[in-house]
Protein backbone atom coordinates (compact mmCIF):
# COMPACT_ATOMS: atom_id res chain seq x y z
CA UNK A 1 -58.35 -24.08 -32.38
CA UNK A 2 -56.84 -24.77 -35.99
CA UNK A 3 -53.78 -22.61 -35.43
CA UNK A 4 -53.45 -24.74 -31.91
CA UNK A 5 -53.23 -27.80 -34.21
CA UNK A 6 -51.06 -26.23 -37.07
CA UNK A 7 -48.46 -25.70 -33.88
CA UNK A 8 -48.93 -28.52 -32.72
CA UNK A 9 -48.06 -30.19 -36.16
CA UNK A 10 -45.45 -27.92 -36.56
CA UNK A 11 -43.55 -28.59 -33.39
CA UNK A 12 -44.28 -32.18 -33.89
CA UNK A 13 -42.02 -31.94 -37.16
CA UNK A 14 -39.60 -30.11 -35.59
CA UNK A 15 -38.93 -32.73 -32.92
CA UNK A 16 -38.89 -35.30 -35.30
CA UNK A 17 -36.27 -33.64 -37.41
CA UNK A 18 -33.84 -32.98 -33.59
CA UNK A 19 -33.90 -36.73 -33.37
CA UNK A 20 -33.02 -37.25 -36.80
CA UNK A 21 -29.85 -35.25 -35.98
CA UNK A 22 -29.86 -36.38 -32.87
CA UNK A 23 -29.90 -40.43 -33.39
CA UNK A 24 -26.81 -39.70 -36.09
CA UNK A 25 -24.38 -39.58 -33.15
CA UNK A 26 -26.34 -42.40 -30.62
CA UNK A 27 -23.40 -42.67 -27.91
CA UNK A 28 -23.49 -38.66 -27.83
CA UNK A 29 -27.52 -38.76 -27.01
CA UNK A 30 -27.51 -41.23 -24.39
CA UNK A 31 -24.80 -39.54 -22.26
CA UNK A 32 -26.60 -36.12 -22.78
CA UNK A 33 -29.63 -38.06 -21.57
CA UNK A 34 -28.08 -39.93 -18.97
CA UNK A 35 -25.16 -37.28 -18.00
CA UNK A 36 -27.83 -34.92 -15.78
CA UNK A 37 -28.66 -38.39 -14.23
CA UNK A 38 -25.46 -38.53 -12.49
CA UNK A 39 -25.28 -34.45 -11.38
CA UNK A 40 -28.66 -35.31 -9.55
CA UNK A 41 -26.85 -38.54 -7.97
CA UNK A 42 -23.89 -36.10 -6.62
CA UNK A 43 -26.35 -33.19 -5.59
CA UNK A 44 -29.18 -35.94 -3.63
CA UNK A 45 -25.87 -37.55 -1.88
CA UNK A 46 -25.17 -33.87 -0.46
CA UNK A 47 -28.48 -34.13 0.49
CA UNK A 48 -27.96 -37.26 2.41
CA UNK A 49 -25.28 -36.56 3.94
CA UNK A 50 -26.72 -33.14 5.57
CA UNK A 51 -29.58 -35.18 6.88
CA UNK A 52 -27.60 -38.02 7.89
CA UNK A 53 -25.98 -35.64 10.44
CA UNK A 54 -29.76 -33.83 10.67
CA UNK A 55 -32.30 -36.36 11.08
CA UNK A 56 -34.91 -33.96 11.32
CA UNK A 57 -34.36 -30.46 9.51
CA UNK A 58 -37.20 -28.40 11.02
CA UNK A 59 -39.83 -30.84 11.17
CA UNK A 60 -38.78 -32.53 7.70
CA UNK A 61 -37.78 -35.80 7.30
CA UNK A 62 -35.39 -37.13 4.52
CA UNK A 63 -37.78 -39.06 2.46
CA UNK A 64 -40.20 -35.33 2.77
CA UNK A 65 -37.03 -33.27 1.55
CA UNK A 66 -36.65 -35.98 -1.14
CA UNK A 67 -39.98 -35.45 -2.28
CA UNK A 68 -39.69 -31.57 -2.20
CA UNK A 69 -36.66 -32.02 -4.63
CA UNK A 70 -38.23 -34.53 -6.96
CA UNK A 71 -40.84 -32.04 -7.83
CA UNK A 72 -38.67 -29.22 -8.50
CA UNK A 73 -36.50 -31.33 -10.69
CA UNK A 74 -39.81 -32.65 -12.78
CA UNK A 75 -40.83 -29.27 -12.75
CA UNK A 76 -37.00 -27.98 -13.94
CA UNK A 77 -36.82 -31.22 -16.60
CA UNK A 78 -39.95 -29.46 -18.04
CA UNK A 79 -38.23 -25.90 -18.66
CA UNK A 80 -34.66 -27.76 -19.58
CA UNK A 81 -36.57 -29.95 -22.37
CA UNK A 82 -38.74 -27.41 -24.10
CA UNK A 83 -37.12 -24.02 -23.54
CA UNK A 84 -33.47 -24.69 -23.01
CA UNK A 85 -32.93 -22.74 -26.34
CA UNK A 86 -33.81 -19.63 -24.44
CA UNK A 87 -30.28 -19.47 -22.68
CA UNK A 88 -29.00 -19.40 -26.48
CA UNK A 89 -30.54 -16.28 -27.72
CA UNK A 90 -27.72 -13.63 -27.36
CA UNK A 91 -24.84 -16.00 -28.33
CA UNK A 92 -25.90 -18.35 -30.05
CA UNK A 93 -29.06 -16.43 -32.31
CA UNK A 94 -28.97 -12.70 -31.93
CA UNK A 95 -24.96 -12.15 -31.83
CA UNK A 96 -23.99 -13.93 -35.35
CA UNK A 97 -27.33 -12.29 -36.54
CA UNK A 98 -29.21 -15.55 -37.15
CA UNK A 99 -32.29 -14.73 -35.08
CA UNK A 100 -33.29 -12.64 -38.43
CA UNK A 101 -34.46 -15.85 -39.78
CA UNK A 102 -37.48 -16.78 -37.19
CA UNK A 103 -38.90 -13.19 -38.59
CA UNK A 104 -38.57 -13.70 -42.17
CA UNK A 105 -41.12 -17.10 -41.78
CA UNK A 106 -44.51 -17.56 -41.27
CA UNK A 107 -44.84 -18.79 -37.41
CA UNK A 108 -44.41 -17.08 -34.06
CA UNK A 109 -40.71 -15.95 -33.45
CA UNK A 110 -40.87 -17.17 -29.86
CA UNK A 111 -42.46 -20.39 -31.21
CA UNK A 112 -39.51 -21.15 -33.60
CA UNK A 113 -36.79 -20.39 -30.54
CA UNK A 114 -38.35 -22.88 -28.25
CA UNK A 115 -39.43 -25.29 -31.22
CA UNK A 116 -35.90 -24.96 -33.07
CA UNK A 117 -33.98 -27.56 -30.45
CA UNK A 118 -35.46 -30.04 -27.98
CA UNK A 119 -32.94 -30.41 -24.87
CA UNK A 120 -32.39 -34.22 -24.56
CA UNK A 121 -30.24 -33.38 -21.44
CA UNK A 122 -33.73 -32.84 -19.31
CA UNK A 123 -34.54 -36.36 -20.17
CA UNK A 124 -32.25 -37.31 -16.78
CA UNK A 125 -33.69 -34.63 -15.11
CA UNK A 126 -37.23 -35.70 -15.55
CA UNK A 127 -36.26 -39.98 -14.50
CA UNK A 128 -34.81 -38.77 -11.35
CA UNK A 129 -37.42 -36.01 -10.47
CA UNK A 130 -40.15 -39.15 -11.41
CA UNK A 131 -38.36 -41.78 -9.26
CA UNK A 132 -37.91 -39.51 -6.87
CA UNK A 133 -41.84 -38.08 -6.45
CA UNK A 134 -42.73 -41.85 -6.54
CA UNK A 135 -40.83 -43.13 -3.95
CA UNK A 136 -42.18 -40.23 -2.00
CA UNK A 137 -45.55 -41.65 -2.35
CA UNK A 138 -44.74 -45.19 -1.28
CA UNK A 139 -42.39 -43.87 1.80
CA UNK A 140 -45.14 -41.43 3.08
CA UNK A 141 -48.48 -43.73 2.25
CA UNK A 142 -49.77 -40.90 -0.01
CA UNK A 143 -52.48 -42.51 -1.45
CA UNK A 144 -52.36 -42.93 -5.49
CA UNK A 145 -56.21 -41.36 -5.62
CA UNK A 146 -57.09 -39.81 -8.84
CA UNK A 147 -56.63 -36.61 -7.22
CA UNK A 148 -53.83 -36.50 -6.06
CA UNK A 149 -52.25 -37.38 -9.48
CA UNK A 150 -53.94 -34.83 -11.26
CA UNK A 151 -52.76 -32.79 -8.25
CA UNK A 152 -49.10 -33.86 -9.35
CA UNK A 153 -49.55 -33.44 -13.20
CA UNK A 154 -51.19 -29.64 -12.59
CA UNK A 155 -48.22 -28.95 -10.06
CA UNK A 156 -45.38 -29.72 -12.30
CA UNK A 157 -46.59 -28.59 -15.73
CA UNK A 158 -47.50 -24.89 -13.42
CA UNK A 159 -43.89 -25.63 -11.59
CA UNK A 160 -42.50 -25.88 -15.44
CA UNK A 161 -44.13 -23.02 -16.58
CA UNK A 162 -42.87 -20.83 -13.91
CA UNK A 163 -39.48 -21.71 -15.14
CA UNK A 164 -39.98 -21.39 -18.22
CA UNK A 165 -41.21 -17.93 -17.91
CA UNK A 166 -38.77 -16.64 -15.77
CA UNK A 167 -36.44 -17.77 -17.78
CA UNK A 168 -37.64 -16.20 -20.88
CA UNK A 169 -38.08 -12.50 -18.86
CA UNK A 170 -34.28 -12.58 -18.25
CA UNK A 171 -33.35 -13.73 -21.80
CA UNK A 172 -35.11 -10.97 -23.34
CA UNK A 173 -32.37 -8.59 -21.94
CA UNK A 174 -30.40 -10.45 -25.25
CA UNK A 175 -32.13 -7.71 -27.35
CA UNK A 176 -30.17 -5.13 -25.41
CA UNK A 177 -26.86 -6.84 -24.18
CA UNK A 178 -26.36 -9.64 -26.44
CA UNK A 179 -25.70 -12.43 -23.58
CA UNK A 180 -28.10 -12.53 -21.42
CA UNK A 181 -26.36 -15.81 -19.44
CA UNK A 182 -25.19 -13.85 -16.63
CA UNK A 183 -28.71 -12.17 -15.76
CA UNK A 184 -30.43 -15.38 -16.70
CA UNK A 185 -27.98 -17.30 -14.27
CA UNK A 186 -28.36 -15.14 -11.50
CA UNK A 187 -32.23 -15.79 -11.29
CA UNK A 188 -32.13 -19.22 -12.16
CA UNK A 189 -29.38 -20.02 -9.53
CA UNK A 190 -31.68 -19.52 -6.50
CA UNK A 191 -33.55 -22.66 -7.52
CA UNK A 192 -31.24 -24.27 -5.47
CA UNK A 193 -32.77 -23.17 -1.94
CA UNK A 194 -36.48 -24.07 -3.07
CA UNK A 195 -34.30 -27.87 -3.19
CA UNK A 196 -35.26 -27.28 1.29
CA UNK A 197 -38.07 -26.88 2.63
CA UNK A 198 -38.64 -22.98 2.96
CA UNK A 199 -39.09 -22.51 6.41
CA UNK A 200 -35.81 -23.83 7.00
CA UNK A 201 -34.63 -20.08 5.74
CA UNK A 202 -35.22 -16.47 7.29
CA UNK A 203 -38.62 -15.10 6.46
CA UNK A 204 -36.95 -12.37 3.56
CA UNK A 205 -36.07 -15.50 1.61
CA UNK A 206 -39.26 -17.45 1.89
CA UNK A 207 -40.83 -14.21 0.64
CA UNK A 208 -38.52 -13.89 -2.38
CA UNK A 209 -38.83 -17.04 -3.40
CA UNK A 210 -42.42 -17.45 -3.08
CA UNK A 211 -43.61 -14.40 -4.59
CA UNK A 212 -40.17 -12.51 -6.24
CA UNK A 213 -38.61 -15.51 -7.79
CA UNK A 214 -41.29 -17.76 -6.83
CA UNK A 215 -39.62 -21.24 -7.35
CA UNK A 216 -40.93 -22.17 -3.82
CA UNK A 217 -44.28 -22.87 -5.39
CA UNK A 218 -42.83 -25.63 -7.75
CA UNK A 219 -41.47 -27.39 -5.16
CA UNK A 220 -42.29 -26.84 -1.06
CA UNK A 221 -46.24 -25.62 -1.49
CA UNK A 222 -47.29 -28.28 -3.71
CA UNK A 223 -45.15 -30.91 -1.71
CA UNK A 224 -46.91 -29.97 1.50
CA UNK A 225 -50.15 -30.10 0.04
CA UNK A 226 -49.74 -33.71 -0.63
CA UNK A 227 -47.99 -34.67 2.21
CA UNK A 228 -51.40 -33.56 3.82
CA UNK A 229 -49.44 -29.93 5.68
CA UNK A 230 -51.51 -27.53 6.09
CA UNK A 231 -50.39 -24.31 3.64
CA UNK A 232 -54.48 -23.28 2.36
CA UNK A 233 -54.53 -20.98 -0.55
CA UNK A 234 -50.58 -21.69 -1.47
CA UNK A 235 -51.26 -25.19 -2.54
CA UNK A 236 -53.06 -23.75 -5.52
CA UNK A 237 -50.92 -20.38 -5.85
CA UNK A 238 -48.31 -21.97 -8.74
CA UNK A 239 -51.15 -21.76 -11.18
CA UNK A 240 -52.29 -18.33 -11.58
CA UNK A 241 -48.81 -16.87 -10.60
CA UNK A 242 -47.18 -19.17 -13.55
CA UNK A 243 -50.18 -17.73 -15.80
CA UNK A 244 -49.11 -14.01 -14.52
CA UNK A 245 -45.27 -14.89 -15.34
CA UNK A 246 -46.20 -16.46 -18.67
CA UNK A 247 -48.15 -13.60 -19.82
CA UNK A 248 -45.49 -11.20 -18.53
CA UNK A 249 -42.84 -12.58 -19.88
CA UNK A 250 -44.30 -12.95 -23.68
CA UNK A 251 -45.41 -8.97 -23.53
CA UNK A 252 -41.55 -8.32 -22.40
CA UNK A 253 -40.43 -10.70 -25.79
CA UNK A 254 -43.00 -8.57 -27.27
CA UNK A 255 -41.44 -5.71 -26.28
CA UNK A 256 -37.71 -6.35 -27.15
CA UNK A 257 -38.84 -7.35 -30.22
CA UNK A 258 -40.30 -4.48 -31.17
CA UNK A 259 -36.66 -2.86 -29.98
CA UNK A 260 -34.48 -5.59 -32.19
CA UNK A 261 -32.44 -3.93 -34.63
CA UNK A 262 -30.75 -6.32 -36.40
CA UNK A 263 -26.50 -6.43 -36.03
CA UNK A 264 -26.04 -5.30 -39.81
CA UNK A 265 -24.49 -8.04 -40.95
């Protein structure tokens, strides 16, 4: 419990300092923050249009599909927020030989990557995913219950989590290939069908992206759980399956670690 709170302090202080640096260029943080605002705006009006032409995509009604991508983008404005340094490893840490620093101090190496820049870009993310989930509820008379909140909360910070640990799984391959973008890309990329309903798709990519590259279950499970569909055990599966990725993903950090050589410089 006191080495929770020391890194809790600890990341505290380091997100006061990024607004410090952040709040010396003001214009520059508010289109960061606001910039991701209008990428959502372009990618829901694709979405309208589709279902302007498609009432109905399977069953699934705008304002549902809407609700399936609000979510995903919480859960996404999670990972982009508190882990975006991740993509920044190779390049930007382990290239120019500055990731020697996080093991020359006394905290966590993985700690100090995550902790060492807060993404103010996710800010946008997280407003639309928020206006997005609540308009859901109004639309579709989900009921505000105390449950279903906590429902919400659980599903996003699990939907986040999965993210966030696939994310850091692919990055590790920095240790061996210096960029680990492209591999790191190519996972994160198929986000972008979890943004339908997945029974829209052939049953080999419902699969994948429920248990390979499970995004599914930070967006369609815990979105037809609340819109009262009937999925059982898959409303719940985005918590031990982020917990599984998690821990898999910090014995793989572990394990490149342990394989980091330094680049001699």
């Amino acid at each position: 419990m006191r080495k929770l709170k020391r890194y809790a302090s600890l990341y505290w202080l380091f997100l006061l300092q990024r607004f410090k640096v952040l709040m010396e260029y003001r214009v520059n943080f508010l289109i960061g923050a606001s910039s991701t605002i209008f990428i959502q705006a372009a990618s829901l009006m694709t979405v309208w249009v589709v279902m302007g032409q498609v009432p109905s995509l399977n069953g699934w009604t705008i304002d549902e599909i809407f609700m399936i991508y609000g979510l995903l983008t919480l859960a996404k404005s999670i990972n982009h927020m508190f882990a975006d340094n991740l993509w920044t490893l190779g390049h930007e840490y382990i290239r120019p030989g500055g990731f020697d620093r996080f093991l020359v101090r006394p905290i966590n190496p993985l700690f100090h990557l995550l902790a060492d820049r807060f993404c103010h870009d996710g800010i946008g993310n997280f407003l639309v995913g928020l206006v997005l989930v609540m308009r859901g509820f109004e639309n579709l008379s989900i009921p505000w219950s105390l449950g279903n909140i906590a429902y919400l909360v659980l599903a996003v910070l699990a939907g986040g989590s999965i993210f966030i640990a696939l994310n850091l799984i692919t990055c590790v391959t920095s240790f061996w290939i210096m960029n680990s973008v492209p591999v790191t890309l190519a996972v994160f990329q198929t986000h972008e069908f979890t943004k339908y309903p997945l029974n829209i798709y052939g049953k080999m990519i419902g699969v994948a992206m429920t248990w390979l590259i499970p995004y599914g279950l930070a967006s369609y499970y815990p979105a037809s759980y609340l819109l009262g569909r009937d999925v059982g055990y898959m409303a719940w599966a985005m918590v031990p399956v982020a917990a599984v990725l998690l821990a898999a993903g910090y014995r793989f950090w572990l394990f490149g670690l342990k394989h980091y050589g330094g680049t001699g410089s």
